[in-house]
Every structure is written in C-alpha cells, then in structure tokens.
Protein backbone atom coordinates (compact mmCIF):
# COMPACT_ATOMS: atom_id res chain seq x y z
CA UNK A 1 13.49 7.73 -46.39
CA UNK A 2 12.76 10.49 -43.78
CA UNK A 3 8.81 9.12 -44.21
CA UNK A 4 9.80 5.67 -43.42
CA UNK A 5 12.18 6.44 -40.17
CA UNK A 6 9.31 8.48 -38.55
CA UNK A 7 6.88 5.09 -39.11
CA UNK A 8 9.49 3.41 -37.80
CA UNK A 9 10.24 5.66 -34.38
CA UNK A 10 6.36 5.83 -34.00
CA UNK A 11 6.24 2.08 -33.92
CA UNK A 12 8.96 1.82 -31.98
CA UNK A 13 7.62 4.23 -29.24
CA UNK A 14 4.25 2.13 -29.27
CA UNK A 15 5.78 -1.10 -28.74
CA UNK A 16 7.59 0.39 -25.85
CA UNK A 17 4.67 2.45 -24.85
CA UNK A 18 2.57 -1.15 -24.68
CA UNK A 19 5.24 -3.44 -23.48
CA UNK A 20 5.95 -1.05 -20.00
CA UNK A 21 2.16 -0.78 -19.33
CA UNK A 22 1.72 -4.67 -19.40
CA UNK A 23 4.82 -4.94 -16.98
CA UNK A 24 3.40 -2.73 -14.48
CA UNK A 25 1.61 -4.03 -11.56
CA UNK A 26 -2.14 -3.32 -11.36
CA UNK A 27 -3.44 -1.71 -7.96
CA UNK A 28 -5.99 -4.29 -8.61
CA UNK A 29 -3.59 -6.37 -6.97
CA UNK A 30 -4.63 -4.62 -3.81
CA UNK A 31 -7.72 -4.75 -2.23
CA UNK A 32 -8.47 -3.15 1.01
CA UNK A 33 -11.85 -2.90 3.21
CA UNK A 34 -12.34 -1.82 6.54
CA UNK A 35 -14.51 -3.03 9.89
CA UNK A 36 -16.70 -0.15 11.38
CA UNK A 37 -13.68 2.59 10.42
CA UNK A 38 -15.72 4.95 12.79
CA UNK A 39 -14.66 3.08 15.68
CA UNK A 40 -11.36 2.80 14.55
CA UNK A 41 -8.23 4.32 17.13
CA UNK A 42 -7.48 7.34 14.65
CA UNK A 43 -8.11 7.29 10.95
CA UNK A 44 -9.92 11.07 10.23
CA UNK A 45 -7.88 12.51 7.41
CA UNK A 46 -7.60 16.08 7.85
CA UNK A 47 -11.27 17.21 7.60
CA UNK A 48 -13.00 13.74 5.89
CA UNK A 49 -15.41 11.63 8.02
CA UNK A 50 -13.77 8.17 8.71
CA UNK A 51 -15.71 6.38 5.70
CA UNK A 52 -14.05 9.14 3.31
CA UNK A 53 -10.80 8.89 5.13
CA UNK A 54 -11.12 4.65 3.81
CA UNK A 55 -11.54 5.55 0.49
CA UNK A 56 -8.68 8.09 0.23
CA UNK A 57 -6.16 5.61 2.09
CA UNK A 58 -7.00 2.95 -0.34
CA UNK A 59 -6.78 5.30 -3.21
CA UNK A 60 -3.49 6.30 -1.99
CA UNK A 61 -2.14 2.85 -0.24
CA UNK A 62 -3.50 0.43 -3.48
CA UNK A 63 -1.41 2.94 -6.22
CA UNK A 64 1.45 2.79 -3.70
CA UNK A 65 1.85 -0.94 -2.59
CA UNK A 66 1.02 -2.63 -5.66
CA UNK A 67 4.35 -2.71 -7.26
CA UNK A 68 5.62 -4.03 -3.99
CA UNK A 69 2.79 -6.85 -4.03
CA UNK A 70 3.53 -7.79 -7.36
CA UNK A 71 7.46 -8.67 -6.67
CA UNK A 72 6.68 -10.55 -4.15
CA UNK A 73 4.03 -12.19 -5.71
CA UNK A 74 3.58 -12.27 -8.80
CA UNK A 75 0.01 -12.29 -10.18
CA UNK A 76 -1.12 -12.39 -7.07
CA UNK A 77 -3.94 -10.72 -5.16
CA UNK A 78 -3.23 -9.34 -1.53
CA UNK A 79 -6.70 -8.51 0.17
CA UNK A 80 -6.13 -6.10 3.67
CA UNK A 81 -9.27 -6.45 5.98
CA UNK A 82 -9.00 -3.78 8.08
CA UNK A 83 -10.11 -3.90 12.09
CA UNK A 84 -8.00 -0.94 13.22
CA UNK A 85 -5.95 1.56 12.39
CA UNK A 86 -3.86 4.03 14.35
CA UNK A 87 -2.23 6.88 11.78
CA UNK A 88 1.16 8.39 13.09
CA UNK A 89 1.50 11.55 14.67
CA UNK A 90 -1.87 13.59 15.64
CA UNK A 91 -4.22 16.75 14.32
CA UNK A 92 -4.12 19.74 16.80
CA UNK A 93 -7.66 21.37 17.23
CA UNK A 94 -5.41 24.37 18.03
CA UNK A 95 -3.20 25.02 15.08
CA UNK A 96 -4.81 23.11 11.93
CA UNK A 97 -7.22 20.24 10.82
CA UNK A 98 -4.79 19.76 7.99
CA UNK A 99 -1.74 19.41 8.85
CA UNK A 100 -0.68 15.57 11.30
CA UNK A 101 1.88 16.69 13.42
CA UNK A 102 4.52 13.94 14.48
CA UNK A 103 6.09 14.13 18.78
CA UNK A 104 9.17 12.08 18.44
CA UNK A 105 6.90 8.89 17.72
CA UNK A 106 5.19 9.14 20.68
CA UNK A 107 1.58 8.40 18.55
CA UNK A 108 3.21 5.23 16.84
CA UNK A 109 1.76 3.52 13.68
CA UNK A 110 -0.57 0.85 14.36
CA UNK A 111 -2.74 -0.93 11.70
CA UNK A 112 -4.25 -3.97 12.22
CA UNK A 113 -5.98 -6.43 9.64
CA UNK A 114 -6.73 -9.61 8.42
CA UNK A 115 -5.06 -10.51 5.30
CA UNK A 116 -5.70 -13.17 2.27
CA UNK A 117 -3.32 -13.82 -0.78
CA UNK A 118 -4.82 -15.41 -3.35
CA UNK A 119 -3.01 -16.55 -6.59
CA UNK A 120 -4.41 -15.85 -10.18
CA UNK A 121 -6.98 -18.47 -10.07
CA UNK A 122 -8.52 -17.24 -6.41
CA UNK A 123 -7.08 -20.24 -4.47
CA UNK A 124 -5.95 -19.19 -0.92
CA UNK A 125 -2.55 -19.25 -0.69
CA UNK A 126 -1.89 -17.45 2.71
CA UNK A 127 -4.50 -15.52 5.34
CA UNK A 128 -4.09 -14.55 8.65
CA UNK A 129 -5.06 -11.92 11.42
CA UNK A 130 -1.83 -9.77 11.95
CA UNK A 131 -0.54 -5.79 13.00
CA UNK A 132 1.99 -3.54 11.25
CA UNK A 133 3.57 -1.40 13.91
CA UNK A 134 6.40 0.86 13.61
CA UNK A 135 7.11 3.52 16.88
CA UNK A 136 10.74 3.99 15.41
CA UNK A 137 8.93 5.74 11.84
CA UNK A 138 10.37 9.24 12.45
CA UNK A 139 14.20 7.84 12.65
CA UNK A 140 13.95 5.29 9.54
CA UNK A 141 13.78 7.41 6.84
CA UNK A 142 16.32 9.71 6.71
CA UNK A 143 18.51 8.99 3.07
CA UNK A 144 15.09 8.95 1.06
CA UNK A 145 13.96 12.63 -0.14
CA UNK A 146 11.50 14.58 2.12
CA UNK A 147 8.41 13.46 1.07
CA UNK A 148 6.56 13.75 4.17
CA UNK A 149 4.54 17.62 3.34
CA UNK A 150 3.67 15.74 -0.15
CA UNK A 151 2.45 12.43 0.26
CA UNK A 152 -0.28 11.47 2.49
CA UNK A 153 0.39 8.18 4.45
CA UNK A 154 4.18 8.19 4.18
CA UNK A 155 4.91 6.62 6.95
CA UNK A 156 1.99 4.08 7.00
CA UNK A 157 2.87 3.05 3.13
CA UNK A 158 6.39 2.19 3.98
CA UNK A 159 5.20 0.57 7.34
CA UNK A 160 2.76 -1.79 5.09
CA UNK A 161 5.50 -2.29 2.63
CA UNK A 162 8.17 -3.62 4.98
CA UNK A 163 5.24 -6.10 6.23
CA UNK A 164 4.77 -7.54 2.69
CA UNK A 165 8.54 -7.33 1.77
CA UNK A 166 8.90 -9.55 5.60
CA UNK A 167 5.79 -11.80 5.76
CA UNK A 168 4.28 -12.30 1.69
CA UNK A 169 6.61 -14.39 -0.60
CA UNK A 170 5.36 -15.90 -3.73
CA UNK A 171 4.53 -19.67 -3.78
CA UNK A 172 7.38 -22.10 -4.55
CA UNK A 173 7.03 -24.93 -6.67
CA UNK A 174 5.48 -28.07 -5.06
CA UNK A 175 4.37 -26.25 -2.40
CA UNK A 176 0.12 -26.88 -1.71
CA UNK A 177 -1.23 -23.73 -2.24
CA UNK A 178 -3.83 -23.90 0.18
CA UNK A 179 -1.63 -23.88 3.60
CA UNK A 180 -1.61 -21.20 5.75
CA UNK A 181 1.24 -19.08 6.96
C-alpha cells in the first residue's frame, strides 16, 4: 500500500509539475531589438557598453513582461523595436558607476519604439511607432515591496507593462486581423 501511494504522489507531482510549465507564458513572446543603442539618450548599465546594456535589458524586460503579454494576448507575439531609450534617474561619475540614482523624477523614463503584434500564425495584428513615458515613476509605487536595490529596470518594466496593459488587447472575434491600431 505505502509502495503504491508514493507512485501515486510522484505522478501526481509530475502532472502538476507539467501542467504549470505549459500554462506559463514563454519570454519568447517578447522580442526586443534596438536602432544604433549607442546613440541612444541614456541606456549604459552600470559599467556595460550600450550593446551589452541591450542584451541585459532584454534578458531582464522579456522574463519580466511576458506574463503580462500573454494575458493580454494570448499566443501572441509582441516585437519592441527600439529607437530610444531614456532610463530613470542618472549614474554619478562622483559616487559610483553602479548604483542609478533617482532626483525626484527629474530624469523621467522615456522609451521609444516601434511595435508589431503578431498572432500565432505571424499575421500582423497591430504595429505602430509609439513612447512609454512616466515622470511621476518615483510616486507610483509605493504599496508594492521595495524592490528597487534588487531588480534592475524597475521602473522601466512597470512603465512598459502599463503600456501593454493600456494599448495591446487580444483580437476579438470577427475582427480582420490585419488592421492597424
């Protein structure tokens, strides 16, 4: 009996095991590149040149805005184009290289792109040239747990995710799937 119920609770824990991974989004729901990044307004992470600054914000933005994607649009593919970018707050030479110091919001978020969403079979569902901005960052978050001295790109990740949670909605039924928004 004992032999059996450990089977049976190792099944059981696979099947659960399986069943969460295939309901999780994919970051390859994501997909980010980036126009000349080193002429871009401010985008050096800590001590990384500008094209290994792009590579750790998409490591970091993909993982984070992927669930976010995928409830809004489901099996979906959001593509970011990126012509500028403008990271909140500022370096001092003086102090550190590693640590982005933040005035009051006087160096405001800017990140500007051209955007595609494609559905599942790469049809164009909605593409555009647009800008999430946010100058109001340092006063929004203020119930969530401090996060800031952990996670790179806090503010920019939850600037990015009110723009899909405000401008990407899944396609409705009936709808032609190649208009633009």
């Amino acid at each position: 009996m004992k032999k059996h119920f450990h089977w049976h609770l190792i099944g059981m824990l696979l099947a659960v095991s399986t069943a969460s991974s295939a309901l999780a989004p994919s970051s390859s729901n994501v997909v980010m590149t980036f126009v000349h990044p080193e002429r871009f307004t401010d985008f050096r992470v800590q001590d990384r040149n500008e094209w290994d600054s792009a590579a750790w914000f998409t490591r970091n933005m993909t993982e984070a805005l992927a669930p976010t994607v995928a409830q809004q649009a489901p099996g979906c593919t959001l593509a970011f184009r990126f012509t500028d970018i403008d990271l909140g707050g500022r370096y001092r030479r003086d102090r550190s290289n590693h640590v982005r110091f933040y005035n009051n919001g006087r160096e405001p978020i800017r990140l500007y792109f051209d955007y595609t969403l494609t559905d599942p079979r790469g049809r164009v569902i909605a593409s555009g040239s647009d800008s999430a901005t946010d100058a109001l960052y340092l006063g929004k978050y203020t119930s969530e747990p401090v996060k800031l001295p952990f996670e790179e790109f806090y503010f920019e990740k939850k600037t990015l995710i009110s723009w899909i949670k405000t401008k990407i909605h899944a396609p409705r039924a009936g709808v032609n799937s190649g208009e633009k928004n």
